[in-house]
Protein backbone atom coordinates (compact mmCIF):
# COMPACT_ATOMS: atom_id res chain seq x y z
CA UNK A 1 111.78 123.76 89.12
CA UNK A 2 113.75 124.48 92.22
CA UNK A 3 115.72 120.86 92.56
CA UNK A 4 114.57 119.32 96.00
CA UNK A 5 117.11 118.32 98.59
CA UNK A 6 117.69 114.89 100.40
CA UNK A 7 116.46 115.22 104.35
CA UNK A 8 118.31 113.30 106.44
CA UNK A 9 116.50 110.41 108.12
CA UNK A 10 116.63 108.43 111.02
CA UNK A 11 116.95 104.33 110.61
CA UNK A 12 113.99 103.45 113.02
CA UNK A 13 113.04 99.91 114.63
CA UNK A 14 110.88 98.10 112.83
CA UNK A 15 109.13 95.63 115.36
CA UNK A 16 109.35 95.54 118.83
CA UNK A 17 112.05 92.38 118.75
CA UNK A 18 114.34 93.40 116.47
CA UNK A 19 117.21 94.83 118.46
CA UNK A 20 117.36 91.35 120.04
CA UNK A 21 117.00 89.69 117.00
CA UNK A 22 120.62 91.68 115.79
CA UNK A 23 122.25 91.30 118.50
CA UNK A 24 122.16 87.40 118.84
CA UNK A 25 118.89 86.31 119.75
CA UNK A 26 118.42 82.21 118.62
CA UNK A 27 116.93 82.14 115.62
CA UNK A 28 114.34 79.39 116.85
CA UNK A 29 112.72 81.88 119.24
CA UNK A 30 111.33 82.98 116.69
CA UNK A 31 109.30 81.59 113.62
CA UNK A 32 108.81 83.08 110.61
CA UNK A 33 107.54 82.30 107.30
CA UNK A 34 108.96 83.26 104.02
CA UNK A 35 107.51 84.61 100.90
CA UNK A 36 108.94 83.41 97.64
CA UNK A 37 108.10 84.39 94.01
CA UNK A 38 108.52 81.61 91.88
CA UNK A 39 107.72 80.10 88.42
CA UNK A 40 108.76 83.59 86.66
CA UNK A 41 106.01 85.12 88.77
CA UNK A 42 103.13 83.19 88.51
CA UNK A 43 102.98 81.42 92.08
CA UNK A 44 103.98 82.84 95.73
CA UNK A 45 104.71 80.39 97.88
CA UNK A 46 105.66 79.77 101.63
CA UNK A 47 107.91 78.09 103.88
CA UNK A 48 108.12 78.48 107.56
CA UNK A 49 111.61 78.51 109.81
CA UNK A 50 111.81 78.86 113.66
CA UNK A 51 109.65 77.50 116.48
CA UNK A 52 107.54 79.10 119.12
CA UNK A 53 105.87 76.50 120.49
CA UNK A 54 102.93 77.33 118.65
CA UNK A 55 101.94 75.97 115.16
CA UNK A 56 101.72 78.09 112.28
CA UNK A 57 98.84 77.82 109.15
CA UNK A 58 100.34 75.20 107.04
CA UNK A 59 102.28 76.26 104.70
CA UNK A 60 100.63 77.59 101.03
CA UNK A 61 101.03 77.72 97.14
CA UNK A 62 99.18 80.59 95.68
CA UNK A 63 99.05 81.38 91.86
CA UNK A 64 99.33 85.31 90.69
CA UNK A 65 99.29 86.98 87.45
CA UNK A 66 102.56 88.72 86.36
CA UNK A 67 104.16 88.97 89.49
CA UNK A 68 106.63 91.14 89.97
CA UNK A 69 108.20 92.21 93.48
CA UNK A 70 107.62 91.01 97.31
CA UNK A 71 108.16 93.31 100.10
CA UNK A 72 107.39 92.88 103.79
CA UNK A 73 105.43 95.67 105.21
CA UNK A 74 105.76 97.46 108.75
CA UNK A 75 104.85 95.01 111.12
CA UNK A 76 105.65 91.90 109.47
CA UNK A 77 101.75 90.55 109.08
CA UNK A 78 101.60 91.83 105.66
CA UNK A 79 103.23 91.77 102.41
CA UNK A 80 103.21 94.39 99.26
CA UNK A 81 102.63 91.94 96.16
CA UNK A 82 103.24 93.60 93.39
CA UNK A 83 102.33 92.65 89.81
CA UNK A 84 102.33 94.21 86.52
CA UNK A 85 98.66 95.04 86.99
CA UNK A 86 99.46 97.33 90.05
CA UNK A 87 100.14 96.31 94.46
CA UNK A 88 97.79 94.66 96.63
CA UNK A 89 98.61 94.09 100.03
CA UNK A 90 98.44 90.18 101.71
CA UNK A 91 98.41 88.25 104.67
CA UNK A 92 100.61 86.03 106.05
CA UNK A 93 98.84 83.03 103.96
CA UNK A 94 99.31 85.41 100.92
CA UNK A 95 95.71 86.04 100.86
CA UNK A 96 93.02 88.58 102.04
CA UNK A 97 94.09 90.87 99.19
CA UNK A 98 93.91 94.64 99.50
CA UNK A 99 94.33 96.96 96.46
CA UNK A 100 96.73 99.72 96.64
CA UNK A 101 95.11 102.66 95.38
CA UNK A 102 94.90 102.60 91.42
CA UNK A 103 96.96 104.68 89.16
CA UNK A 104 95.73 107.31 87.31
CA UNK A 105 97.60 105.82 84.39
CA UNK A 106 96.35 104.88 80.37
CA UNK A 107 97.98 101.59 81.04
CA UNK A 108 99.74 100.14 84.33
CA UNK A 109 102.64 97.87 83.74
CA UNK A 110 104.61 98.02 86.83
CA UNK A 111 108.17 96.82 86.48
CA UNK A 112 109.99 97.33 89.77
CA UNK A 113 108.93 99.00 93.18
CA UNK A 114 111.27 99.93 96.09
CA UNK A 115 110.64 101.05 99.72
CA UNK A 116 112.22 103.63 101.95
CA UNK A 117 114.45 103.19 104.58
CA UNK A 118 111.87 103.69 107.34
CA UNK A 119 109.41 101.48 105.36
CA UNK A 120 106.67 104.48 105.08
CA UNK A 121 107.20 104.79 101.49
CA UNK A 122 107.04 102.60 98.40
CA UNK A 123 108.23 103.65 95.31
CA UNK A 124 106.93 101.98 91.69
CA UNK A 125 107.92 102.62 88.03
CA UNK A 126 105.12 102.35 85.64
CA UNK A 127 106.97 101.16 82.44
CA UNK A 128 104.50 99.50 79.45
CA UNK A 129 106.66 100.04 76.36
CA UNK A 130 109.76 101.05 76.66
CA UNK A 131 110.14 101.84 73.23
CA UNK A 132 108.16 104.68 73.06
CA UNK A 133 110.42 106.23 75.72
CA UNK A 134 107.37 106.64 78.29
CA UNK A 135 107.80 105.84 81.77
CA UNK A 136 106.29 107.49 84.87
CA UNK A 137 106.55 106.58 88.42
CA UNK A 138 103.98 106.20 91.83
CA UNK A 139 104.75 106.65 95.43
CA UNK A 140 102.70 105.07 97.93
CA UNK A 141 102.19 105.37 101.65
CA UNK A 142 101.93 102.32 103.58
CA UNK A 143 98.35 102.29 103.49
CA UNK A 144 98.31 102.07 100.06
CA UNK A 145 97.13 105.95 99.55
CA UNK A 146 98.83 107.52 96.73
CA UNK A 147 101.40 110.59 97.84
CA UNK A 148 101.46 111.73 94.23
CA UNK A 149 102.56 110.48 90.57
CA UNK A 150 105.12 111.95 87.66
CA UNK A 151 105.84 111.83 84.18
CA UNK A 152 109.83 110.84 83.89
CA UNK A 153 111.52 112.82 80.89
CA UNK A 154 111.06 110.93 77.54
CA UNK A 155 113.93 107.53 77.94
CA UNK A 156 115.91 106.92 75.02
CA UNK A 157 117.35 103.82 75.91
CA UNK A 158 120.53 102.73 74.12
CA UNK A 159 121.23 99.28 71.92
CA UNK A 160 120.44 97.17 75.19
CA UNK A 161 123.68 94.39 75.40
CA UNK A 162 124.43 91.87 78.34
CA UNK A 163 126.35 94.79 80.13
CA UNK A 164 124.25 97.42 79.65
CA UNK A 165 122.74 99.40 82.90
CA UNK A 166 119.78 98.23 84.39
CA UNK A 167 116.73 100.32 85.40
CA UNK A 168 116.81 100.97 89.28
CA UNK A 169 114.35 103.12 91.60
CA UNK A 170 114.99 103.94 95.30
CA UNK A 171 113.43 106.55 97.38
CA UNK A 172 113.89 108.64 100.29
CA UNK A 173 111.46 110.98 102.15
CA UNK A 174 109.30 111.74 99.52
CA UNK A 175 111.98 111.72 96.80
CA UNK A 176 112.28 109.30 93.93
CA UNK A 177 115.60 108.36 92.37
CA UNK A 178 115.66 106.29 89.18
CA UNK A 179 119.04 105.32 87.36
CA UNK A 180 118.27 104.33 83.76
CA UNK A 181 120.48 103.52 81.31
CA UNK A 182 122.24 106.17 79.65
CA UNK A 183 121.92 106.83 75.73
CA UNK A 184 126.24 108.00 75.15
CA UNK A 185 127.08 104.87 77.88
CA UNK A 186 127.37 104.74 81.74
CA UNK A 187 123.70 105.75 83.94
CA UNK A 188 121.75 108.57 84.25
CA UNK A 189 120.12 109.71 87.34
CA UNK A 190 116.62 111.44 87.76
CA UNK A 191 115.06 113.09 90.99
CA UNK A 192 111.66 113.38 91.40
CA UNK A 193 109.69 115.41 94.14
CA UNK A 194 106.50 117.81 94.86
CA UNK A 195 106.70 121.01 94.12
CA UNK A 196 104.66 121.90 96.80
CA UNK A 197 104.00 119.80 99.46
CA UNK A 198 101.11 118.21 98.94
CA UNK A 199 100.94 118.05 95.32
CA UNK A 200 99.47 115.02 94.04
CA UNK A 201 101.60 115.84 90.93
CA UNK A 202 105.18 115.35 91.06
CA UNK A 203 108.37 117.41 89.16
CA UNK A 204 111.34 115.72 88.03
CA UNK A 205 114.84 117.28 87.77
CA UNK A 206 117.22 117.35 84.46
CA UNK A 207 118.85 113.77 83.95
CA UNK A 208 122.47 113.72 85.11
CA UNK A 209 125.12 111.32 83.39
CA UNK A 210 126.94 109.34 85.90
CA UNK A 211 128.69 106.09 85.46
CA UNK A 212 127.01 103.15 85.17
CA UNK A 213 125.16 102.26 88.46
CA UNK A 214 123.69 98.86 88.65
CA UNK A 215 121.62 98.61 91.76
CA UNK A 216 120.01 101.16 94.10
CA UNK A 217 119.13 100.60 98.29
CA UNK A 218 119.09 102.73 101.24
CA UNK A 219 120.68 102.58 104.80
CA UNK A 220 119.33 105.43 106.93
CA UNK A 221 119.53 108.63 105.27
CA UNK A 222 121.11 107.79 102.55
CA UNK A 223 120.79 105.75 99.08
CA UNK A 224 123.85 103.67 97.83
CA UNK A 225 124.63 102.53 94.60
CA UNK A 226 126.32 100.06 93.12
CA UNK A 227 128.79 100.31 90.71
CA UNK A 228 131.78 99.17 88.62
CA UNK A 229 133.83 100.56 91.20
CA UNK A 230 132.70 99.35 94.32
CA UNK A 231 129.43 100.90 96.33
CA UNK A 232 129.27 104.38 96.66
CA UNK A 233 126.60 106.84 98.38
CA UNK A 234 124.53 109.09 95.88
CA UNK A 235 125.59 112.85 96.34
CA UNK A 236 122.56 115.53 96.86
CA UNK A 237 123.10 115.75 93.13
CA UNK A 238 122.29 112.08 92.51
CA UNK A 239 125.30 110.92 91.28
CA UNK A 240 127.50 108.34 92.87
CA UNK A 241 130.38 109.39 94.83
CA UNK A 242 133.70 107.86 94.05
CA UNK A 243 135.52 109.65 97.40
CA UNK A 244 133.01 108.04 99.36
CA UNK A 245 133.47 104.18 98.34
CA UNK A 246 132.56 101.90 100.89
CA UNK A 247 136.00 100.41 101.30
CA UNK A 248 135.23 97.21 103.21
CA UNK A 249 133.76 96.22 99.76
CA UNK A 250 136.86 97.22 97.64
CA UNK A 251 136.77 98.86 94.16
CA UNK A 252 135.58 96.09 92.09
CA UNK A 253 132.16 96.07 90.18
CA UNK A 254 129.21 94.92 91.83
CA UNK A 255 125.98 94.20 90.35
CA UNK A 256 123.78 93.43 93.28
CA UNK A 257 123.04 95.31 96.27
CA UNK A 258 120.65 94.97 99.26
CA UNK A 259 120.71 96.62 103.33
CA UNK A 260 118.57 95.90 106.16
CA UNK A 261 116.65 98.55 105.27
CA UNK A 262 115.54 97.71 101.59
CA UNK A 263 114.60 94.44 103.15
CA UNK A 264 112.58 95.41 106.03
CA UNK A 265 114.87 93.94 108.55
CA UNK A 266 116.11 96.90 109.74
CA UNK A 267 119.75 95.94 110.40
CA UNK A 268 123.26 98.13 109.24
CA UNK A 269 123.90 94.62 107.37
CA UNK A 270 124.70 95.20 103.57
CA UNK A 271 125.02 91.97 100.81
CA UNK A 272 126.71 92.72 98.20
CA UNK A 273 127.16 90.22 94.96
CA UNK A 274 129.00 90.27 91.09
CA UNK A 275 126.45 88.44 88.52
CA UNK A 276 127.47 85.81 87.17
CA UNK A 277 125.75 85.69 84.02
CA UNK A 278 128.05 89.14 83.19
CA UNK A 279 131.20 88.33 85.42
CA UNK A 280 130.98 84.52 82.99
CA UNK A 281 131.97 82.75 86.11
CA UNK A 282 130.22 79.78 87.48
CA UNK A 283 129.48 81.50 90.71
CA UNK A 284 130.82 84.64 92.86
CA UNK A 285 130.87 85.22 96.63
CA UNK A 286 128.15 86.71 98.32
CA UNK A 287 129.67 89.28 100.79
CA UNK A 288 128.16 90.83 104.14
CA UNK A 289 129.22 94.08 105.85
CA UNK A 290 128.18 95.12 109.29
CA UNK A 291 129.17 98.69 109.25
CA UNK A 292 132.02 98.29 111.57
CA UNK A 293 134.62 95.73 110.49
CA UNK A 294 137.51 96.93 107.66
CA UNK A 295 136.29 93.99 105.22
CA UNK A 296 133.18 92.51 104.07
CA UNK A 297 133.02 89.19 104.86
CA UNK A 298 132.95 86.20 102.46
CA UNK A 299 129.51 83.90 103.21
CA UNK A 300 129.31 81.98 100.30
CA UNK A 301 129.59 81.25 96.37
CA UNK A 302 126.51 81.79 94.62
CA UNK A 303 125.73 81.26 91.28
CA UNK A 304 122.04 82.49 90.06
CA UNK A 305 121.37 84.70 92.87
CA UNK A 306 117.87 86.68 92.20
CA UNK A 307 117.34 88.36 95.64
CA UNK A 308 118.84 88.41 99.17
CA UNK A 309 116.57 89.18 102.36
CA UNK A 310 117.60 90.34 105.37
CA UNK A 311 114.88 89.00 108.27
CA UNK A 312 113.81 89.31 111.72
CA UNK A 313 115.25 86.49 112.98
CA UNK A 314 118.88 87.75 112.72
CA UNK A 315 118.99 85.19 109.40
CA UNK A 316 120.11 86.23 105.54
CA UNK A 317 117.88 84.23 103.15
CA UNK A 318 119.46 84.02 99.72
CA UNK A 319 117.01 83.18 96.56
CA UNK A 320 118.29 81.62 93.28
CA UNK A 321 116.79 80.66 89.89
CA UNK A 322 116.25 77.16 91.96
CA UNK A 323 116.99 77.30 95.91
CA UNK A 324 116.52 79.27 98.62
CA UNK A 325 118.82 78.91 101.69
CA UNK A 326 119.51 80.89 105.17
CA UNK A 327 122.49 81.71 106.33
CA UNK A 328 122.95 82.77 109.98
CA UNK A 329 123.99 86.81 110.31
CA UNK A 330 125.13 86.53 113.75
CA UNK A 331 127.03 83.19 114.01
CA UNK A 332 128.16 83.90 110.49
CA UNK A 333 129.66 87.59 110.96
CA UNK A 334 130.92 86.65 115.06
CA UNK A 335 132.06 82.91 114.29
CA UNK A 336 132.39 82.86 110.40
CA UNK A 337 130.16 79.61 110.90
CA UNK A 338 127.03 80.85 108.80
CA UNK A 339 125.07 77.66 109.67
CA UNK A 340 123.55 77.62 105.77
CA UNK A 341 119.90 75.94 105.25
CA UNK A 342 118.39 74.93 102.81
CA UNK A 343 114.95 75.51 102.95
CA UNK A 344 113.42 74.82 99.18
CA UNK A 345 115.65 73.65 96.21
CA UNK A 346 112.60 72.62 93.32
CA UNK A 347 112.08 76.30 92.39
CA UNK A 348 111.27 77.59 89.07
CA UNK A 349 112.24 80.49 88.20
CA UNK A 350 112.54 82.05 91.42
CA UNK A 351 112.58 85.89 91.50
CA UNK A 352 111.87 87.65 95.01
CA UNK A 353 111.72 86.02 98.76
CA UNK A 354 110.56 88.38 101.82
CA UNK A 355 109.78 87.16 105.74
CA UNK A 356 106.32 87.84 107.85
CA UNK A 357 105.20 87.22 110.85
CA UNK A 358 103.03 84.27 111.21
């Protein structure tokens, strides 16, 4: 197939507060409640942060079956909840559930979903066995309408150890990106697009062997990946580019990566983070970047980490096996006073937090 070409894209505003909300607005104008998956996916929960004078629906414990990903959806009202079984879309009470459309699939295991920069697009990997080297992904409007589905080429994954490359989607327009672990060592990356627009069929292009990338997220028009030399931007090609480091990170490996953008607040923040089950240290530092400044800047050690959200309310809410806790973006990057919170510390399991509206 003719290989498709990344589009650039503009970083649009999410909600009509946000610029203020970057900029230093006090996080107590305004309240929010956050979203966490706990108990190794089997309960969402919710805690609420800010005041508005008015007084939120109590807060709520929900069980779910196989959960696997949160993500806050345009407008902050809603959530995508997905679980192996497929995504449903929920309120701010995690209920009222609305099925995404279903998948025209023999089996639906989802494993992992991701969302587009400007939030219109949502991204899923189908993966039931991965032994028999099928997987095949799903991109979703907003609305939960299907923009079309693909067969990935057959995945022969190598002899999976502690350091070997994760699976990671990301997405872009209406182009999918998965990284999968490569079978001779290091990543390799996959594009996937319509033919024609409007197919409800998608192609993919011929795996490329890069080095091993170990997370995936977008900031405007373009996807970054993380890397055992530092963050780099993915080339047209899909492959990371070393020229193009992101210097106020350095060259060092990180594992986790996450931007405004793949967390729905919109900022130019990035978080970036070395595991600590690979690294064998009792925690690392969570770092922040603002775009601007020559260095990322240290926020705190974290050991555990599972996800990082960047919210509305100008606040970083960092989610471990156990705890979640905010840290302040604004006071944090301008002061180096990150005013950290504790909001929950008898979690289970934890695995994903997002913010709504309430």
């Amino acid at each position: 197939m003719t290989r498709p070409r990344f589009r650039p894209l503009a970083l649009a505003l999410l909600l009509p507060g946000l610029l203020a909300a970057c900029t230093g607005t006090d996080e107590g104008a305004v309240t929010l409640r956050l979203a966490v998956l706990t108990d190794g996916g089997a309960t969402v929960r919710t805690v609420t942060t800010g005041d508005t004078g008015t007084t939120p629906d109590p807060d709520v414990s929900v069980s779910v079956t196989d959960g696997v990903a949160l993500d806050t959806l345009p407008g902050g009202t809603r959530l995508a909840l997905t679980l192996r079984a497929g995504i449903e879309s929920r309120d701010v009470n995690i209920a009222g559930p609305v099925a995404f459309a279903t998948l025209p699939f023999a089996q639906t295991c989802l494993t992992t979903t991701a969302f587009s920069a400007l939030r219109d697009r949502l991204l899923t990997l189908n993966d039931c066995d991965v032994t028999d080297g099928l997987q095949q992904l799903a991109l979703y409007r907003i609305d939960g309408t299907l923009v079309w589905t693909a067969i990935l080429p057959v995945f022969t994954p190598p002899i999976i150890t502690a350091d070997t490359p994760p699976i990671r989607i990301a997405v872009i327009g209406n182009i999918g990106v998965v990284a999968r672990p490569a079978l001779g060592g290091g990543s390799e990356t996959i594009r996937v697009a319509q033919e024609n627009t409007g197919d409800l069929v998608a192609e993919y292009s011929t795996p490329i062997t890069t080095p091993a990338i170990r997370d995936l997220a977008p900031q405007g028009s373009t996807i970054y990946a993380a890397t055992d030399t530092g963050i780099q931007p993915l080339s047209d090609l899909g492959v990371p580019d070393a020229a193009r480091t992101v210097s106020a990170f350095g060259s060092g490996r990180v594992d986790r990566l996450w931007t405004g953008a793949s967390t729905g607040g919109g900022s130019n923040l990035f978080a970036a983070w070395r595991d600590t089950t690979l690294s064998g240290a009792s925690s690392e530092p969570l770092r922040v970047w603002d775009g601007v400044r020559t260095s990322a800047v240290f926020v705190a050690n974290i050991a555990e980490l599972r996800d990082v959200s960047f919210a509305l309310d100008g606040r970083l809410y960092a989610l471990t096996r156990t705890t979640l806790t905010s840290y302040d973006t604004v006071y944090g990057l301008g002061q180096g006073n990150w005013q950290a919170t504790l909001l929950l510390s008898d979690l289970n399991d934890a695995r994903a937090v997002t913010w709504l509206v309430p």
